[in-house]
Protein backbone atom coordinates (compact mmCIF):
# COMPACT_ATOMS: atom_id res chain seq x y z
CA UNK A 1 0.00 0.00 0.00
CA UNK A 2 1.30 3.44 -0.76
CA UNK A 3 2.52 6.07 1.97
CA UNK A 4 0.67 9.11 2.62
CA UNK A 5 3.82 10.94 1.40
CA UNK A 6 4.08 8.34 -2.17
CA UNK A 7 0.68 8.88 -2.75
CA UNK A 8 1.10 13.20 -2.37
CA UNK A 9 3.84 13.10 -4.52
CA UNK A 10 2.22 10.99 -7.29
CA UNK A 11 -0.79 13.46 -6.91
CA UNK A 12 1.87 16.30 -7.20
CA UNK A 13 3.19 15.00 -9.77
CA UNK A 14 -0.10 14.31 -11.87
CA UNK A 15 -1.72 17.81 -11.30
CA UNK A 16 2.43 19.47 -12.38
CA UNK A 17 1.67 17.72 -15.71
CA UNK A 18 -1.98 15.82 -16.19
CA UNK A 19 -1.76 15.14 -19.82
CA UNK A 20 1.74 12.96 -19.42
CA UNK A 21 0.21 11.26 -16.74
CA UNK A 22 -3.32 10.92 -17.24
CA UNK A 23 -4.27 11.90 -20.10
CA UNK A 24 -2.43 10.39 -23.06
CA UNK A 25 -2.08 7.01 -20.96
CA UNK A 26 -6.05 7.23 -21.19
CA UNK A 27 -5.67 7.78 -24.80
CA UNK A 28 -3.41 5.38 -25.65
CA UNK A 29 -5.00 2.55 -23.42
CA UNK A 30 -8.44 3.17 -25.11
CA UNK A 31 -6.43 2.89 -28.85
CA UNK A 32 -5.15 -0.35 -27.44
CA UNK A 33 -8.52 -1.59 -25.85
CA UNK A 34 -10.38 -0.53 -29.21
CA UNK A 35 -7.56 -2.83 -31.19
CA UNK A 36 -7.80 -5.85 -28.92
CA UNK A 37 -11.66 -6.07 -29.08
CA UNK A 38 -11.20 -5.69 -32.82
CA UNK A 39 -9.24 -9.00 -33.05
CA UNK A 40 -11.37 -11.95 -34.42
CA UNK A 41 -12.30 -13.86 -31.22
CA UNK A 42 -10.08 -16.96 -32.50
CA UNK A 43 -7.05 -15.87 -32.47
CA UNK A 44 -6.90 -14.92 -28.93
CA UNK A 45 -5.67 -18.14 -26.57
CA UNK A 46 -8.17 -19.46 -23.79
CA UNK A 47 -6.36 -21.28 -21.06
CA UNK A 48 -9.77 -21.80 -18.44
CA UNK A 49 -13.13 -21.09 -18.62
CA UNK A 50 -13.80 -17.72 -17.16
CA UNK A 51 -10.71 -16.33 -18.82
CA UNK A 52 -13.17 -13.90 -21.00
CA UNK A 53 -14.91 -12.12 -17.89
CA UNK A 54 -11.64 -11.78 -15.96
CA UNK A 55 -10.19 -10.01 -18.86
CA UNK A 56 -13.19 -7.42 -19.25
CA UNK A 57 -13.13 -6.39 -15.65
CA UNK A 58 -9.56 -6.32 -16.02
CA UNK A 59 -9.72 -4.04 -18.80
CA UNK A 60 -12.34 -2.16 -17.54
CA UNK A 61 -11.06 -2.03 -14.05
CA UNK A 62 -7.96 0.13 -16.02
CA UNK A 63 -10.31 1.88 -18.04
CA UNK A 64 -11.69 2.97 -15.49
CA UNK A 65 -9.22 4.32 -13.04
CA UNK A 66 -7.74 6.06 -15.62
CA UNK A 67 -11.07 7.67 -17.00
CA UNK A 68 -11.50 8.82 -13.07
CA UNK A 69 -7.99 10.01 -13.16
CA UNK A 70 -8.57 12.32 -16.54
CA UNK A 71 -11.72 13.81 -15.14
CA UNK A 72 -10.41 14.84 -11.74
CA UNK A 73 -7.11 16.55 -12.90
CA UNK A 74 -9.09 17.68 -16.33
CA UNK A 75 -8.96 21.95 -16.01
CA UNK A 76 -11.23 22.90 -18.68
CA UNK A 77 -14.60 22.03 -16.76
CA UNK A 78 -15.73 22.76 -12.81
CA UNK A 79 -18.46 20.98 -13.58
CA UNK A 80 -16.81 17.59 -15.30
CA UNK A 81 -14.04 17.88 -12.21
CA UNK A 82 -16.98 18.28 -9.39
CA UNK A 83 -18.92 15.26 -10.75
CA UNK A 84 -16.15 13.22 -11.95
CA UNK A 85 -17.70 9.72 -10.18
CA UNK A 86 -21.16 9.87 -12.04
CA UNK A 87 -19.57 11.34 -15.47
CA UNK A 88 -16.56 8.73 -14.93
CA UNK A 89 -19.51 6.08 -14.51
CA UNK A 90 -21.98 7.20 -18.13
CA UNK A 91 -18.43 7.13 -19.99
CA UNK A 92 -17.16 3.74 -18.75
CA UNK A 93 -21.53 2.50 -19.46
CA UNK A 94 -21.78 3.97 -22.63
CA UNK A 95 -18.28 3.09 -23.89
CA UNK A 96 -18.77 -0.92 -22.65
CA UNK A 97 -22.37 -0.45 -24.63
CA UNK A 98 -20.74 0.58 -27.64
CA UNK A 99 -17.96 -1.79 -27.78
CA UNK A 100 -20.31 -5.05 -27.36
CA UNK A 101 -22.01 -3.85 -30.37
CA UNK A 102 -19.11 -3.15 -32.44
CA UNK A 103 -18.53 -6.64 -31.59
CA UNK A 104 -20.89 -7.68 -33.32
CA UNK A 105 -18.77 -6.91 -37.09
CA UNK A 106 -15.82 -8.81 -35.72
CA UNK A 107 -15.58 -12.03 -37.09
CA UNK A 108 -15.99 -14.90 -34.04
CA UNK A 109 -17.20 -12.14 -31.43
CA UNK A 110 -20.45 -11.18 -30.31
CA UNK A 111 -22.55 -8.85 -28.29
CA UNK A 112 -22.96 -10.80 -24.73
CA UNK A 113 -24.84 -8.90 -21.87
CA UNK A 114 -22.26 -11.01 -19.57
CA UNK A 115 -19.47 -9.12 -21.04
CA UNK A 116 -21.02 -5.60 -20.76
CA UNK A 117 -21.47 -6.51 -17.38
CA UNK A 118 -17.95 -7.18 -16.25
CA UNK A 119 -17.45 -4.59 -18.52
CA UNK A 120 -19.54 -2.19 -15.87
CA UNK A 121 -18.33 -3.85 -12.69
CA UNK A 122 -14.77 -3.73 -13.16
CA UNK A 123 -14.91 -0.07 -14.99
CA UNK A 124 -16.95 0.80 -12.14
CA UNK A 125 -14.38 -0.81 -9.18
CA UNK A 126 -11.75 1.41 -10.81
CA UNK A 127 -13.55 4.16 -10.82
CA UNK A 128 -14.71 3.70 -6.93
CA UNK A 129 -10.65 2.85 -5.98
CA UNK A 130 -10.01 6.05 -7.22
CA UNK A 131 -12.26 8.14 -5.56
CA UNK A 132 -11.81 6.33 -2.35
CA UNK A 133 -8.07 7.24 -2.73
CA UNK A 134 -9.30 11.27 -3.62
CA UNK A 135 -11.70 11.11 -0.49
CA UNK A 136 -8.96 10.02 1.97
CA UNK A 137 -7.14 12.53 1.73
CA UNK A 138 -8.89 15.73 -0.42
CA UNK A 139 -5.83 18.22 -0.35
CA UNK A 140 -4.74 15.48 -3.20
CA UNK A 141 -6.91 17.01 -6.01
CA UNK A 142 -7.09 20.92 -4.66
């Protein structure tokens, strides 16, 4: 578990320069997560059964911390930085909604309910690590 004092410094460090450390991670992370759900299904390995709804709350669980991350230390909007939970939580929704159904044009993959729901869950448990790291200790963010 991180320090107090680790935990101000990475904070420090994120709000001296947000778009190196929040931002274009974000950015590049979604590029990758866009590619890898773009890969027919079949060329992807399965070692045990519930390897596909690890890996979406896995992904999602990243997605989601750094979506969380982007709209705290964002500066253009008050309102986007004030209600970053419930705006992190329609992006990470609407984004898992949209990639099941462009799903369904990749060869081998489908739309699956199950998927948009680990989707949601472990978007969501990134997104509520985060904040519970903000709300310990609020000098972090302001």
């Amino acid at each position: 578990m991180l320090s107090n004092l680790s935990l101000t410094r990475l904070f420090n460090s994120i709000k001296k320069n947000p778009f190196r450390f929040v931002h274009l991670p974000l950015i590049l992370y979604w590029i990758f997560l866009f590619i890898m759900t773009s890969i027919p299904v079949e060329k992807i390995p399965k070692l045990f059964n519930t390897q596909d709804k690890i890996e979406h709350f896995a992904a999602y669980f990243i997605l989601g911390v750094l979506i969380k991350l982007s709209t705290v230390f964002q500066n253009k909007s008050e309102l986007i930085k004030k209600n970053s939970m419930i705006v992190s939580l329609i992006i990470i929704t609407i984004y898992a909604m949209f990639d099941e159904l462009h799903q369904l044009i990749i060869p081998g993959r489908y739309c699956d309910f199950y998927d948009w729901l680990f989707d949601f869950v472990g978007g969501s448990a990134g997104i509520i690590l985060v904040n519970h790291f903000l709300k310990r200790d609020k000098s972090l963010v302001h």
